[in-house]
PDB file of N, CA and C in Angstrom:
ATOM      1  N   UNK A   1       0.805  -1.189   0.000  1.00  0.00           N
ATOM      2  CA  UNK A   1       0.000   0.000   0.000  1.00  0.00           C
ATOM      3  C   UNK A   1       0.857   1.266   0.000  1.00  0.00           C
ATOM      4  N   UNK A   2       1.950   0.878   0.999  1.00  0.00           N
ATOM      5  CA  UNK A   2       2.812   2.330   0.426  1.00  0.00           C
ATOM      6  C   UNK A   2       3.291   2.863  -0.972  1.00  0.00           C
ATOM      7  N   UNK A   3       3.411   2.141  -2.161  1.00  0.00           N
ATOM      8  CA  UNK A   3       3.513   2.699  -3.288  1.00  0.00           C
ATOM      9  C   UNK A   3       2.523   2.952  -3.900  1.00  0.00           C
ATOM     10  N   UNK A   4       1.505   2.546  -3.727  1.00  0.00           N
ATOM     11  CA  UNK A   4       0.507   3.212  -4.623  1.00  0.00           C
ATOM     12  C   UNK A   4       0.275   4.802  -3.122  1.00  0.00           C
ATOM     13  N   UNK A   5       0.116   4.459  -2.064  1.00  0.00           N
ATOM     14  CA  UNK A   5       0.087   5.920  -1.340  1.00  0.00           C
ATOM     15  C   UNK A   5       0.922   7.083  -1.887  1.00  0.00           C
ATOM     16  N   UNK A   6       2.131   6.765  -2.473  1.00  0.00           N
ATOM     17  CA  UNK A   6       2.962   7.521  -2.759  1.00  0.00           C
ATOM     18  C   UNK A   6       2.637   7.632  -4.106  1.00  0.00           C
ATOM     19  N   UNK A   7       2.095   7.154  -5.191  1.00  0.00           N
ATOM     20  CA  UNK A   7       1.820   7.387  -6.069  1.00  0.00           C
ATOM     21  C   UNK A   7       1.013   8.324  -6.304  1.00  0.00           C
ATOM     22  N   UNK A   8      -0.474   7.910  -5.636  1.00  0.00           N
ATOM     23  CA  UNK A   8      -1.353   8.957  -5.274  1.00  0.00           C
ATOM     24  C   UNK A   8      -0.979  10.345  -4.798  1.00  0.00           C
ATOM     25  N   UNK A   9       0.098  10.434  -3.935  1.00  0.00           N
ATOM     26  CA  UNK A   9       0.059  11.724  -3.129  1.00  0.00           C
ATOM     27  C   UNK A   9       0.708  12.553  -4.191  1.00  0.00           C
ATOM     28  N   UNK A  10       1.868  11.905  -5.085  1.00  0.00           N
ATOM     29  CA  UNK A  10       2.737  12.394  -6.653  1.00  0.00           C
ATOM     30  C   UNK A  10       1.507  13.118  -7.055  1.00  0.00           C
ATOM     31  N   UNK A  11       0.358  12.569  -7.238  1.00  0.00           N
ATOM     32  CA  UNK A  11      -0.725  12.908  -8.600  1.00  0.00           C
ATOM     33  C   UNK A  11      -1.387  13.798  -7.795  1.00  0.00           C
ATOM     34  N   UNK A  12      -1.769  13.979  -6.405  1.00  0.00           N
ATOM     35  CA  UNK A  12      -2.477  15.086  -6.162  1.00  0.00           C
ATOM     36  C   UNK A  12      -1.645  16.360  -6.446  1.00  0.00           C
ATOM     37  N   UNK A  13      -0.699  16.258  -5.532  1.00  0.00           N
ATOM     38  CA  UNK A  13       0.203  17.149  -5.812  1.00  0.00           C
ATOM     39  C   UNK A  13       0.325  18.057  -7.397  1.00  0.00           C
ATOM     40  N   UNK A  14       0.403  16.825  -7.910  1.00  0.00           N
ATOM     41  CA  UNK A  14       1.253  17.716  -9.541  1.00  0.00           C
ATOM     42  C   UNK A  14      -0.574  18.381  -9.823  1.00  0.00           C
ATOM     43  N   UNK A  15      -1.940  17.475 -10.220  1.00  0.00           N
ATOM     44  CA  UNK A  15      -3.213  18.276 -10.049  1.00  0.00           C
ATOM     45  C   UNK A  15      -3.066  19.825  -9.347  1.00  0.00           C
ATOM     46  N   UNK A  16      -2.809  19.658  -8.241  1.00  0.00           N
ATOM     47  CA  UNK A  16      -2.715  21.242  -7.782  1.00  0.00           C
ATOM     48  C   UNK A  16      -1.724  21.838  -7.975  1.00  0.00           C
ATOM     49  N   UNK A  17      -0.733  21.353  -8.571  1.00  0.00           N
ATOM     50  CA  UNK A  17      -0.027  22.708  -9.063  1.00  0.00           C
ATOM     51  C   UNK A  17      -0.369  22.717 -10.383  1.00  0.00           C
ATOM     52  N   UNK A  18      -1.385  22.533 -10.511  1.00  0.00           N
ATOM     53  CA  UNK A  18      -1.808  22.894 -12.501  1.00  0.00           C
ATOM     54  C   UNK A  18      -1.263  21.811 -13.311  1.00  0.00           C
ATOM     55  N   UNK A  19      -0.677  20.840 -12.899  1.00  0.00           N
ATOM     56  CA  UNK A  19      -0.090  19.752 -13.658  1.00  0.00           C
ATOM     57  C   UNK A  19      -1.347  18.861 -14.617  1.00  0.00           C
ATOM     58  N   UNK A  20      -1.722  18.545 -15.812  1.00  0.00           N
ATOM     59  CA  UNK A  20      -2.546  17.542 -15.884  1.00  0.00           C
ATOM     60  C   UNK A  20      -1.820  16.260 -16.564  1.00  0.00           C
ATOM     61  N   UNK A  21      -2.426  15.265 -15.356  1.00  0.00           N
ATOM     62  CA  UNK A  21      -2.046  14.053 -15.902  1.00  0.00           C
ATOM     63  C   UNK A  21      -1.599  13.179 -17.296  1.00  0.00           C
ATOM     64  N   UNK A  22      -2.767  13.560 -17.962  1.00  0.00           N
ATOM     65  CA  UNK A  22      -3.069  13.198 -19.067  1.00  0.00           C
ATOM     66  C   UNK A  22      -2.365  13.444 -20.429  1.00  0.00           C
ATOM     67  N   UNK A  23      -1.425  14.658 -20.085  1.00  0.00           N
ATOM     68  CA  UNK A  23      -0.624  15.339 -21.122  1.00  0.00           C
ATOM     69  C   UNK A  23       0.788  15.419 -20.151  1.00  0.00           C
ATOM     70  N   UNK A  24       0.734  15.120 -19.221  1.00  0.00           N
ATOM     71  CA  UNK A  24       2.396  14.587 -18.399  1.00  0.00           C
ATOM     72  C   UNK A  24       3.023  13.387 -18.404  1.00  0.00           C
ATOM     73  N   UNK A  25       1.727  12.444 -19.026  1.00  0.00           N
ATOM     74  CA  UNK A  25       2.133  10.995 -19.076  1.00  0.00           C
ATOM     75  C   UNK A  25       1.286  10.458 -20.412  1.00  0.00           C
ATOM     76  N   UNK A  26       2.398  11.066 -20.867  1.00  0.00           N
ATOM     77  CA  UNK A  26       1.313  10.475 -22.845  1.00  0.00           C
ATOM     78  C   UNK A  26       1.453   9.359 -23.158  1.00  0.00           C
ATOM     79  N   UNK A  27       0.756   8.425 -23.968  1.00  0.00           N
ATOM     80  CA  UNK A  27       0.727   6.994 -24.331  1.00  0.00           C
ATOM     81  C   UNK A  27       2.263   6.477 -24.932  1.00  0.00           C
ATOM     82  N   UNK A  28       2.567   5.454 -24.575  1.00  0.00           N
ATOM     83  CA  UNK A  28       3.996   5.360 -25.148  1.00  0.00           C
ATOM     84  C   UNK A  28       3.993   5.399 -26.301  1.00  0.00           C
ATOM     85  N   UNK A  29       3.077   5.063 -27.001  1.00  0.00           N
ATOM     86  CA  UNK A  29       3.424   5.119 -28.504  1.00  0.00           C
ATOM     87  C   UNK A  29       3.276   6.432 -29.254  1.00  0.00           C
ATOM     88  N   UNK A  30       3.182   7.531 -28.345  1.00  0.00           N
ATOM     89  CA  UNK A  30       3.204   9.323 -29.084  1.00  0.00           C
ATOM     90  C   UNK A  30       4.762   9.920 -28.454  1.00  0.00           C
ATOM     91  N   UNK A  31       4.506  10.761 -29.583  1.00  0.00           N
ATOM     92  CA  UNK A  31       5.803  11.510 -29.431  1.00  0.00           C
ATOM     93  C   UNK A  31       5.162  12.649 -28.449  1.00  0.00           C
ATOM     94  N   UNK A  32       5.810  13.067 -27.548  1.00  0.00           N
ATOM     95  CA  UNK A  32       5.066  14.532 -26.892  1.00  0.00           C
ATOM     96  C   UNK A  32       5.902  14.666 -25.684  1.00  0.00           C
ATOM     97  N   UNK A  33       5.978  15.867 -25.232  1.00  0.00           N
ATOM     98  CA  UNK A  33       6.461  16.580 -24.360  1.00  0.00           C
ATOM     99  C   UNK A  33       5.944  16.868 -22.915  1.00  0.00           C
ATOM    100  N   UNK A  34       5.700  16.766 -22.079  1.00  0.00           N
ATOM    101  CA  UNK A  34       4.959  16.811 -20.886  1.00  0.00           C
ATOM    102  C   UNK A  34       5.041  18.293 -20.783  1.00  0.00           C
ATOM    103  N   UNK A  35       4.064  18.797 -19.802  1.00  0.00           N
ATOM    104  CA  UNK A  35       4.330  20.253 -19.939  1.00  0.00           C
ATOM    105  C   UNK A  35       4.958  20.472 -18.672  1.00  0.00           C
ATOM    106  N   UNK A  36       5.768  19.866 -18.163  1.00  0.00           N
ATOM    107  CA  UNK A  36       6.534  20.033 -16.909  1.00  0.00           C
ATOM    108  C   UNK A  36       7.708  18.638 -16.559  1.00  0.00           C
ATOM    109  N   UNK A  37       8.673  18.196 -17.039  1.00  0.00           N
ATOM    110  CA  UNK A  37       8.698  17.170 -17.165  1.00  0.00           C
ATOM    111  C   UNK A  37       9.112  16.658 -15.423  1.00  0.00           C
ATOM    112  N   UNK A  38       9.093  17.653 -14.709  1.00  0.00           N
ATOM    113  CA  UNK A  38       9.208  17.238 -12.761  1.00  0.00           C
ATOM    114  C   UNK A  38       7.928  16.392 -12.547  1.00  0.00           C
ATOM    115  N   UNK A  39       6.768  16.575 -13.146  1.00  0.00           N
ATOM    116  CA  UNK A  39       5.049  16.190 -13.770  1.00  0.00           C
ATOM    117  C   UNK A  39       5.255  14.760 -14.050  1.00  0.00           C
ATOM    118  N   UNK A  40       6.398  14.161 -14.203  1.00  0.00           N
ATOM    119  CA  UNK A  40       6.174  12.511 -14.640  1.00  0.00           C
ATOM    120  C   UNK A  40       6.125  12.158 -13.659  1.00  0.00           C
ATOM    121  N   UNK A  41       5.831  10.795 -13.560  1.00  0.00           N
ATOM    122  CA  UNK A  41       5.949   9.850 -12.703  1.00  0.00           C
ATOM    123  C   UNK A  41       7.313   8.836 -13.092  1.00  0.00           C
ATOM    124  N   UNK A  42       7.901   8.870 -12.096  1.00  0.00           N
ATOM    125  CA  UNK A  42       9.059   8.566 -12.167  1.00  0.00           C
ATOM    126  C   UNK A  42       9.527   6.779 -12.498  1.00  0.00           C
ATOM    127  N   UNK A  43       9.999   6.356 -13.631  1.00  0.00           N
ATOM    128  CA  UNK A  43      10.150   4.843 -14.282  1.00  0.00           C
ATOM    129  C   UNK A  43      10.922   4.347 -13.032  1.00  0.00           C
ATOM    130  N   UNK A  44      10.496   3.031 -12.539  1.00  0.00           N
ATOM    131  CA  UNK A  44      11.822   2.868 -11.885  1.00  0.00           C
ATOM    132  C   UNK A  44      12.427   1.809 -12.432  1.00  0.00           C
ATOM    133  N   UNK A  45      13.691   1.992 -12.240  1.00  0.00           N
ATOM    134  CA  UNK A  45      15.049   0.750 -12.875  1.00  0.00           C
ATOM    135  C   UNK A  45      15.296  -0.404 -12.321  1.00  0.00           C
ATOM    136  N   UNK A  46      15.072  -1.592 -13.856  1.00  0.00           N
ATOM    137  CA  UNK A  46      14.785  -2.952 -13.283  1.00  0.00           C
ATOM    138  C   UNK A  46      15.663  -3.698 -11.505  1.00  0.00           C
ATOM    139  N   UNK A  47      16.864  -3.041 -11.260  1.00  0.00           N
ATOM    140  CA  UNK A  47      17.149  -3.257 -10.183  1.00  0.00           C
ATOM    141  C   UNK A  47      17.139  -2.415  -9.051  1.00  0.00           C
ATOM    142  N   UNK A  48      16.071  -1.399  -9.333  1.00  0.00           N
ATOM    143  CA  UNK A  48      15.719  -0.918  -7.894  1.00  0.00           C
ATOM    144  C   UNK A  48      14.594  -1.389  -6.927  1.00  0.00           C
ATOM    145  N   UNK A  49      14.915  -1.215  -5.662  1.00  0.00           N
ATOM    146  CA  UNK A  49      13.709  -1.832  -4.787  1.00  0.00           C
ATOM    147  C   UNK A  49      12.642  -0.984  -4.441  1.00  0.00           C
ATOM    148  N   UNK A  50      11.916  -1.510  -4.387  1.00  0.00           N
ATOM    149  CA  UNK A  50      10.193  -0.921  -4.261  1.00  0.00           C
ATOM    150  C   UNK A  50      10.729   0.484  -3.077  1.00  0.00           C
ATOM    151  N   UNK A  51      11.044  -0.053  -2.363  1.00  0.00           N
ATOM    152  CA  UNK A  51      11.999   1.110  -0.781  1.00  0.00           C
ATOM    153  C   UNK A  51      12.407   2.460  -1.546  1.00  0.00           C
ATOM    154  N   UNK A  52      13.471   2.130  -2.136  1.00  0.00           N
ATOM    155  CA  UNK A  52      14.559   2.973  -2.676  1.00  0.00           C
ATOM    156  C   UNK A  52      13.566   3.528  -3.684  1.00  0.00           C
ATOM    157  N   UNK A  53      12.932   3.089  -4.703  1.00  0.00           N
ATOM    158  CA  UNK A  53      11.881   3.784  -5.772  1.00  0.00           C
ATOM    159  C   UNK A  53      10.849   4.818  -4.881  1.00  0.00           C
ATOM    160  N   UNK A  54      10.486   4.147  -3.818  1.00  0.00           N
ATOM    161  CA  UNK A  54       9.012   5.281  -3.066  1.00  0.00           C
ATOM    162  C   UNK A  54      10.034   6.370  -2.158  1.00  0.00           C
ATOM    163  N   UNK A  55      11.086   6.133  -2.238  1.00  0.00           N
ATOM    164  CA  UNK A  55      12.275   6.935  -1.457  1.00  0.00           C
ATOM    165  C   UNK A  55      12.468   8.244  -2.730  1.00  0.00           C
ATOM    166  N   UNK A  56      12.514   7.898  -3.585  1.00  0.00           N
ATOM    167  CA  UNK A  56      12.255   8.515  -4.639  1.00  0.00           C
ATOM    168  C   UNK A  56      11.642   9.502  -5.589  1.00  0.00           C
ATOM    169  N   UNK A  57      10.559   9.053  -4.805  1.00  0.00           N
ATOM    170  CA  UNK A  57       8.980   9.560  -5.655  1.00  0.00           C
ATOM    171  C   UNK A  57       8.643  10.373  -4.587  1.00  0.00           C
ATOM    172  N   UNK A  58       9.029   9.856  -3.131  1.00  0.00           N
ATOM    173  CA  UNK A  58       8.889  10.956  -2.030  1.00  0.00           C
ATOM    174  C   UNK A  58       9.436  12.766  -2.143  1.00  0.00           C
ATOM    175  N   UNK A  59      10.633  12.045  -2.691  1.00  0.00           N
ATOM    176  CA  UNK A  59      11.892  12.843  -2.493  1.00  0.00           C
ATOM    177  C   UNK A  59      11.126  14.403  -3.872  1.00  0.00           C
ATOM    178  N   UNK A  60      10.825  13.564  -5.175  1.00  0.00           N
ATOM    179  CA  UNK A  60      10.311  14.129  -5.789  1.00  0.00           C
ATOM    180  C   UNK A  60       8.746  15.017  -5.538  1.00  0.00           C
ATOM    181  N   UNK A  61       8.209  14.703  -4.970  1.00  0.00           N
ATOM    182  CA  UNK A  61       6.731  15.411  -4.021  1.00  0.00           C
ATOM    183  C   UNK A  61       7.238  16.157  -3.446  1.00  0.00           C
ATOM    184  N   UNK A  62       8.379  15.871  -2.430  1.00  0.00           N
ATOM    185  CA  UNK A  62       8.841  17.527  -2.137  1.00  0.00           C
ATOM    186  C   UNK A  62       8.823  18.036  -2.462  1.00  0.00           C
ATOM    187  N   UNK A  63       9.974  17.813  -3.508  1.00  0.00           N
ATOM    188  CA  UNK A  63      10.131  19.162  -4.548  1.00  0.00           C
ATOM    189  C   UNK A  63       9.300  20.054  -5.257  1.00  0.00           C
ATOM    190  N   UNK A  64       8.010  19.262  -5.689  1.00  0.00           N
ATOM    191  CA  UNK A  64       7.282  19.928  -6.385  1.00  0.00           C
ATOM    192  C   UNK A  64       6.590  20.421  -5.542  1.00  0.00           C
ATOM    193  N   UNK A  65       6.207  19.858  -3.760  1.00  0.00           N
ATOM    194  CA  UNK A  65       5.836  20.844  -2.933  1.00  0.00           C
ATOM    195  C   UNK A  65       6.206  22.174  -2.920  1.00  0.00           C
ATOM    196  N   UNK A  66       7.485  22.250  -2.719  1.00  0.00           N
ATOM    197  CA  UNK A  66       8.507  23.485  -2.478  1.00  0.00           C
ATOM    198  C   UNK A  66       8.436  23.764  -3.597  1.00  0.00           C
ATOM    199  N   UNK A  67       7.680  23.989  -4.848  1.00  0.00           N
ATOM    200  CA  UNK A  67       7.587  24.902  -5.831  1.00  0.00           C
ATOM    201  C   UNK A  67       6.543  25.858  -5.598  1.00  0.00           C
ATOM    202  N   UNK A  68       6.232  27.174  -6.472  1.00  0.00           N
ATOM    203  CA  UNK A  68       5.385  28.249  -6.132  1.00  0.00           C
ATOM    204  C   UNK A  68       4.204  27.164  -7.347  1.00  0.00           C
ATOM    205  N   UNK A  69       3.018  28.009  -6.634  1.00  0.00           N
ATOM    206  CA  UNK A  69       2.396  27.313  -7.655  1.00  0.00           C
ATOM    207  C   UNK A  69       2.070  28.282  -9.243  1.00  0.00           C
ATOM    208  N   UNK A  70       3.086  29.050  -9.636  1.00  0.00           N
ATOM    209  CA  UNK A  70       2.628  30.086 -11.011  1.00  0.00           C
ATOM    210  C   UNK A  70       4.148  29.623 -11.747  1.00  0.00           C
ATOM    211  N   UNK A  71       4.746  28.318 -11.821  1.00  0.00           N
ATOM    212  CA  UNK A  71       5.759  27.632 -12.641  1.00  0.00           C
ATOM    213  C   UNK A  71       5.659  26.758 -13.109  1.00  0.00           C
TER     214      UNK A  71
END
């Protein structure tokens, strides 16, 4: 349950800062640009652990916490 918690809290987050999902995470098979690319959700690498990945995605929610929201 903690990675999808942390998943969730990623997506509220980027929602309120004006982020939309839908055009931050385009279908793999389009070419396109996210309009924020801090706005992804972060791939994780076949040898990282579930720990170290939500360590990650945490780390990243900060950040976009600690952004203003008019960037």
């Amino acid at each position: 349950m903690r990675l999808l918690d942390a998943v969730e809290e990623f997506e509220r987050l980027v929602e309120a800062r004006g982020g939309d999902l839908m055009v931050d995470e385009p279908p793999l098979d389009t070419i396109g640009e996210p309009d924020d690319p801090l706005f992804l959700v972060p791939t994780r690498a076949a040898d990282e652990s579930i720990a170290v990945y939500i360590r990650r995605l945490e780390a990243l929610t900060s950040e976009i916490r600690g952004r203003r929201r008019d960037r």
